[in-house]
N, C-alpha and C. Protein backbone atom coordinates (compact mmCIF):
# COMPACT_ATOMS: atom_id res chain seq x y z
N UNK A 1 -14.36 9.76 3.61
CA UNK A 1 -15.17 10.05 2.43
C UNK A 1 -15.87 11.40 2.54
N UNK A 2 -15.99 12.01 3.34
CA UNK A 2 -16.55 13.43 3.95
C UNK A 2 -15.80 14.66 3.15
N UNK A 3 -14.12 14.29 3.00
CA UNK A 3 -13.78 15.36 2.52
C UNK A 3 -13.58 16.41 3.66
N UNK A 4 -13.49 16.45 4.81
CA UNK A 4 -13.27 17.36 5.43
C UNK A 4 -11.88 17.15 7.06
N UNK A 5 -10.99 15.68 6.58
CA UNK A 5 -10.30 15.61 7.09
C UNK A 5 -8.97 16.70 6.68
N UNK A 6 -8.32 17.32 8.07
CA UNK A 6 -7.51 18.23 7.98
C UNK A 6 -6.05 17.58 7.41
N UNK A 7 -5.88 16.48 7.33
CA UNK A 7 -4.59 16.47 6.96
C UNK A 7 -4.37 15.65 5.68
N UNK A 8 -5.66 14.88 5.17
CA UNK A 8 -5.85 14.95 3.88
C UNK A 8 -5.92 16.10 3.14
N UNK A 9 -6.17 17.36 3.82
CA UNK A 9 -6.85 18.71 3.03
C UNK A 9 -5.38 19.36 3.26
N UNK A 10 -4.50 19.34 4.29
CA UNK A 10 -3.24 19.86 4.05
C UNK A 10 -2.13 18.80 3.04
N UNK A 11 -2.52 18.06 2.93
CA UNK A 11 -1.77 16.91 1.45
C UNK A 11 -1.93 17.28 0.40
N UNK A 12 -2.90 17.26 0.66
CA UNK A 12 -3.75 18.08 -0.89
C UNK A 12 -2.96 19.66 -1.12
N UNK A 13 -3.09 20.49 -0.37
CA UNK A 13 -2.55 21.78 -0.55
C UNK A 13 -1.23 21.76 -0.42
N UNK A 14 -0.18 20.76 0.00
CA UNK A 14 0.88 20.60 -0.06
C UNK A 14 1.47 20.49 -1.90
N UNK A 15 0.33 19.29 -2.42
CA UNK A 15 0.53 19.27 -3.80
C UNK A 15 0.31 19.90 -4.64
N UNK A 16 -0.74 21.00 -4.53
CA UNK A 16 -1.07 22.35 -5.52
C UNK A 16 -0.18 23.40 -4.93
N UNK A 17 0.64 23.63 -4.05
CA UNK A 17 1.33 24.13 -3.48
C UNK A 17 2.96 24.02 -4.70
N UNK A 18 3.04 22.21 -4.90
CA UNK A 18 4.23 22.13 -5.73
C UNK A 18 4.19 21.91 -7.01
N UNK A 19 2.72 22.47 -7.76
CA UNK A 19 2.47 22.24 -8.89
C UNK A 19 1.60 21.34 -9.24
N UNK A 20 1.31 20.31 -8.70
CA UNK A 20 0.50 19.54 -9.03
C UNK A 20 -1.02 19.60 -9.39
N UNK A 21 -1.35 18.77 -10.02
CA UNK A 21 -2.76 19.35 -10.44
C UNK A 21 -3.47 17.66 -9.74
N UNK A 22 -4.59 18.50 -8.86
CA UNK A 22 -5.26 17.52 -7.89
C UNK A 22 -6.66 16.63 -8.18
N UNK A 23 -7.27 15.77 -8.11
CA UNK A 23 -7.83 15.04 -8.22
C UNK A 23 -8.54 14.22 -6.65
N UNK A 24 -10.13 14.40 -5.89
CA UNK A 24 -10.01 14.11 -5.37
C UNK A 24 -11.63 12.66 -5.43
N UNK A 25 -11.65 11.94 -4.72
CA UNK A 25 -12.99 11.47 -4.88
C UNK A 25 -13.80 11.60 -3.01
N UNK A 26 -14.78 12.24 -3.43
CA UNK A 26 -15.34 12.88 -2.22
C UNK A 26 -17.09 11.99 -2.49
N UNK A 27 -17.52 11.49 -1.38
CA UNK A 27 -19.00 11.67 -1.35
C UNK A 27 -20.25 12.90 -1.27
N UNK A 28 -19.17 13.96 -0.93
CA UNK A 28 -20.02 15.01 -0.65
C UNK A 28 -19.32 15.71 -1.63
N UNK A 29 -20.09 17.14 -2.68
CA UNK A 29 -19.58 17.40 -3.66
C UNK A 29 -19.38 18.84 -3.22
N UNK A 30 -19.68 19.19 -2.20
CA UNK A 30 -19.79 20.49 -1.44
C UNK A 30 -18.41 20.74 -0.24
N UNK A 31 -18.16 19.74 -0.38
CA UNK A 31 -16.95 19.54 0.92
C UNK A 31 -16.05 20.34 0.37
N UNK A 32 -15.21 20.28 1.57
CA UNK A 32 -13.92 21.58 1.42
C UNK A 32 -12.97 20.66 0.81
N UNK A 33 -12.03 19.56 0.43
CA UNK A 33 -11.70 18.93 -0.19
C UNK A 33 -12.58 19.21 -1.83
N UNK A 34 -13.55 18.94 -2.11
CA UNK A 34 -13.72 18.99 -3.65
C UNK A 34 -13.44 20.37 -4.03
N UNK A 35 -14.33 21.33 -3.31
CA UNK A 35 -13.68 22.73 -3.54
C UNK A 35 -12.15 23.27 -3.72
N UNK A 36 -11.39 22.84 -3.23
CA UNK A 36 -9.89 22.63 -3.33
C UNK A 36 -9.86 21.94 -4.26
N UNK A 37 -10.03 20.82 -4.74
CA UNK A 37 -8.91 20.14 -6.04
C UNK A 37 -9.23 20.71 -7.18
N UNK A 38 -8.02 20.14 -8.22
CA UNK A 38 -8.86 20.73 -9.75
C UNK A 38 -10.00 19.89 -9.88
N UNK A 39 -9.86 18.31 -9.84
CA UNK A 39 -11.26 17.68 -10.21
C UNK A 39 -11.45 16.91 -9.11
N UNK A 40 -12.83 16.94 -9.14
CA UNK A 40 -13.80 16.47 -7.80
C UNK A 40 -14.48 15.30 -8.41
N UNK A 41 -14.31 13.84 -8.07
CA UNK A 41 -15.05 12.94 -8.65
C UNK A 41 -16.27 12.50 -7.52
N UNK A 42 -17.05 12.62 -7.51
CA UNK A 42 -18.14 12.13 -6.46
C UNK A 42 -18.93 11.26 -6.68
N UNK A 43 -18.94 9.72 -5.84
CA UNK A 43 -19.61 9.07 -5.83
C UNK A 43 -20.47 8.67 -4.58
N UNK A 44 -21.25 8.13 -4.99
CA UNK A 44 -22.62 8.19 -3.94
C UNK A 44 -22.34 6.80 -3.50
N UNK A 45 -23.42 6.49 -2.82
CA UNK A 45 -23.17 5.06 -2.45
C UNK A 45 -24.57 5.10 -1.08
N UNK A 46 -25.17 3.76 -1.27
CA UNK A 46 -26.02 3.81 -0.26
C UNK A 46 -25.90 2.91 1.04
N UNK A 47 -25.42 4.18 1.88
CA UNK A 47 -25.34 3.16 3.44
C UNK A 47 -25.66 2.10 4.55
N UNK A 48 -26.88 2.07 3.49
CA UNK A 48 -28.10 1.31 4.02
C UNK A 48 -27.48 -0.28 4.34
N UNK A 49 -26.84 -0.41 3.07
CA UNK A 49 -26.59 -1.70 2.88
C UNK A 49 -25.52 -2.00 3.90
N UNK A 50 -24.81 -1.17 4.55
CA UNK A 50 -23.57 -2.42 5.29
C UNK A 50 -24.19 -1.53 7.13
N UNK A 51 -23.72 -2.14 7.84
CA UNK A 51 -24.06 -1.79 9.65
C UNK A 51 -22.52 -1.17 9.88
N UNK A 52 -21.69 -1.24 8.81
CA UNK A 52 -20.53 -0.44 9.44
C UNK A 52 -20.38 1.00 8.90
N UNK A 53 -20.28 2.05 9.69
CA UNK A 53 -20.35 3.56 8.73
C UNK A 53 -19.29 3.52 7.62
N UNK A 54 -19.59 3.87 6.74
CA UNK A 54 -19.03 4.04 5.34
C UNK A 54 -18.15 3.47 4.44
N UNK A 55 -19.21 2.24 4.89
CA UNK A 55 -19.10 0.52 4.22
C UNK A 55 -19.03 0.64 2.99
N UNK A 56 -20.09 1.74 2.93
CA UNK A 56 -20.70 1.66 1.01
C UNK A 56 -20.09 2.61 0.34
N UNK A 57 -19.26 3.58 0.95
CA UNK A 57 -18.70 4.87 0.15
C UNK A 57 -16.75 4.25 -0.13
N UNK A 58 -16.79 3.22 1.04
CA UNK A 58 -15.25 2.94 0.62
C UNK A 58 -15.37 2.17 -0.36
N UNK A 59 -16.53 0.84 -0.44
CA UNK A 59 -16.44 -0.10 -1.62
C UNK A 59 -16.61 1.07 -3.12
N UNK A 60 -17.85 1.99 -2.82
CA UNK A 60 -17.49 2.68 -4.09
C UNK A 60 -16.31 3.41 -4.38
N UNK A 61 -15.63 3.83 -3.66
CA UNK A 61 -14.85 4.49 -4.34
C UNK A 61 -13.50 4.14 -4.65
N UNK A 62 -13.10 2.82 -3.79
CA UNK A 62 -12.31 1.97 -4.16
C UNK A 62 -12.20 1.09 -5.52
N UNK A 63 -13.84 1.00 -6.06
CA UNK A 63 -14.28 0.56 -6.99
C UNK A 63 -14.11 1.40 -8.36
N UNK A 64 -14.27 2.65 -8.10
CA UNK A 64 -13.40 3.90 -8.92
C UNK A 64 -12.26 3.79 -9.43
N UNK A 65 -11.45 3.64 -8.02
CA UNK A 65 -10.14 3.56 -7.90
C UNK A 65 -9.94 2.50 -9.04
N UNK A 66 -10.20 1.51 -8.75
CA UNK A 66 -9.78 0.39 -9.16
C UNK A 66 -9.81 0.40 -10.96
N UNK A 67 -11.25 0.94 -11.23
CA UNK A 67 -11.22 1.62 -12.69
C UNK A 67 -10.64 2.02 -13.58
N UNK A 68 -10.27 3.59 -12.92
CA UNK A 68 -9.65 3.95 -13.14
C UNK A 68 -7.88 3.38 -13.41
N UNK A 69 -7.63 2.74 -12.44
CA UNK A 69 -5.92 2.08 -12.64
C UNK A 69 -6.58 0.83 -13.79
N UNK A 70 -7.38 0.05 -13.86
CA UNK A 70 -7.65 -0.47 -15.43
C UNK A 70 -7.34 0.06 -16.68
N UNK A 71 -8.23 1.37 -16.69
CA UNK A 71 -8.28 1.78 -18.01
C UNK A 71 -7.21 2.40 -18.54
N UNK A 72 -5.73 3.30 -17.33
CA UNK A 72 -4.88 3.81 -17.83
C UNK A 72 -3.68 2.65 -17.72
N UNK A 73 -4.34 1.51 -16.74
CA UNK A 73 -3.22 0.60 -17.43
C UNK A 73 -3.74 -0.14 -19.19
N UNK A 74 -4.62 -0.40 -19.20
CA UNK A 74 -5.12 -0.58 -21.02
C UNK A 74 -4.36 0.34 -21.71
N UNK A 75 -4.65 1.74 -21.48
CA UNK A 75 -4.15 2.55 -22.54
C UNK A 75 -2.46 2.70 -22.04
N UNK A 76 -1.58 2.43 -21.49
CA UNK A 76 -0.71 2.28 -21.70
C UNK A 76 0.01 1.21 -21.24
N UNK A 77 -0.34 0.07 -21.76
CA UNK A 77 -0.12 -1.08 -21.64
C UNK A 77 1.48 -1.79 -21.94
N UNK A 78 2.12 -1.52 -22.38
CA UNK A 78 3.57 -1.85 -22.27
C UNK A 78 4.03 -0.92 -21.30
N UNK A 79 4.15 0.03 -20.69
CA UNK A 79 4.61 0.34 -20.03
C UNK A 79 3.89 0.18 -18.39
N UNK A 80 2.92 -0.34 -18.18
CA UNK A 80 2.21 -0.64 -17.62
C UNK A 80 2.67 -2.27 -17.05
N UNK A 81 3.34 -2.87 -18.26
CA UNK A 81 3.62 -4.56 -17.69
C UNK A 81 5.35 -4.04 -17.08
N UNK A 82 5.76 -3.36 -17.99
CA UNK A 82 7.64 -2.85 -17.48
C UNK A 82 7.59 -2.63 -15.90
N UNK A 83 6.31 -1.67 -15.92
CA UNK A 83 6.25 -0.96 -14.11
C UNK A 83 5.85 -2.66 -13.19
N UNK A 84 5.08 -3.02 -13.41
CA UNK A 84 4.53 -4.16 -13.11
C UNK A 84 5.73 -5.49 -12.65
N UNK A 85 6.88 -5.36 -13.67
CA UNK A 85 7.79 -6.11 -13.60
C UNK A 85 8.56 -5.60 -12.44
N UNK A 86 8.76 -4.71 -12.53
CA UNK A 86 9.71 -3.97 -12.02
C UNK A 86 9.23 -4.17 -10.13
N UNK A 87 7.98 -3.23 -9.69
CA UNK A 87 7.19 -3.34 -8.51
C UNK A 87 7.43 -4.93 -8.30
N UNK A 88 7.18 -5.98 -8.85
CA UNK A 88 7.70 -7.37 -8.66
C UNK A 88 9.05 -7.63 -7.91
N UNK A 89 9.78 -7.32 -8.75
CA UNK A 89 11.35 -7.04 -8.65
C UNK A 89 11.64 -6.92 -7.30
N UNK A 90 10.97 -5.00 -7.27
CA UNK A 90 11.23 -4.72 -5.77
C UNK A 90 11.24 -5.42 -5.06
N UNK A 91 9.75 -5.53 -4.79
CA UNK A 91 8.98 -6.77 -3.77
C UNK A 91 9.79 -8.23 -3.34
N UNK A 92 10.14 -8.66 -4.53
CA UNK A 92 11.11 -9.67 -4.06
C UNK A 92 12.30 -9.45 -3.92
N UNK A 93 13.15 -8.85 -3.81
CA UNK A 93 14.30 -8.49 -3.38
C UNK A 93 14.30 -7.53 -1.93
N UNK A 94 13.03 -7.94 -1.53
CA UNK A 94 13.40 -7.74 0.28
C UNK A 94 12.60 -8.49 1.10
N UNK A 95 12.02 -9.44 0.25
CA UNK A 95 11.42 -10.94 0.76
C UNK A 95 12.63 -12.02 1.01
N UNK A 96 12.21 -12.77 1.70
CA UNK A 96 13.14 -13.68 2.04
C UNK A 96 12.53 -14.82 1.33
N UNK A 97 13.52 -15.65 1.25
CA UNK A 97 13.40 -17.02 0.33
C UNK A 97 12.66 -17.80 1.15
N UNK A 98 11.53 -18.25 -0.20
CA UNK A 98 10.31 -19.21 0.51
C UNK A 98 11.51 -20.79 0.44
N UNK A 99 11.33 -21.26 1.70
CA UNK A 99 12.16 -22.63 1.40
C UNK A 99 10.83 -23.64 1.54
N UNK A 100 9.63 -22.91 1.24
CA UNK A 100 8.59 -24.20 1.97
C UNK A 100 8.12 -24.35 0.11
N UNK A 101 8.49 -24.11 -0.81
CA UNK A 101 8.30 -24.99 -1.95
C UNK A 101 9.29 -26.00 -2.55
């Protein structure tokens, strides 16, 4: 959540490198990661609450995450259940057959 891991920050420049336009979510809004992407989403989060380091910055920003894949699955919602079907699909076609039902 620091934003200043090197090989997240070379991923990142790998993808503006091939065009891509970047998006990152950083706790720190100053980090070399936000400075690099096009958009820097920063959320805070207070540490206080968990005894494990950055208890509270993964639930937030996972919590983002999670948002975010809501609202652009809402707004494109049929194609959103097709992908959905499909990721299913995959998934079971390299599972092995449950014989315990």
């Amino acid at each position: 959540h620091s934003g200043r891991t090197i090989a997240t920050l070379d991923a990142l420049k790998l993808s503006r490198d091939a065009g891509a336009k970047t998006v990152c979510i950083t706790s720190y809004p100053q980090s070399p990661i936000a400075q690099a992407c096009d958009i820097s989403l920063d959320v805070y989060s207070d540490e206080i609450m968990y005894p494990v380091e950055a208890m509270s910055a993964i639930i937030a920003q996972m919590s983002l995450i999670f948002a975010i894949t809501v609202a652009l699955s809402a707004k494109n919602y049929e194609k959103t259940l097709l992908r959905a079907k499909h990721a299913r699909e995959l998934i079971n076609s390299v599972r092995l057959e449950d014989k315990s039902r």
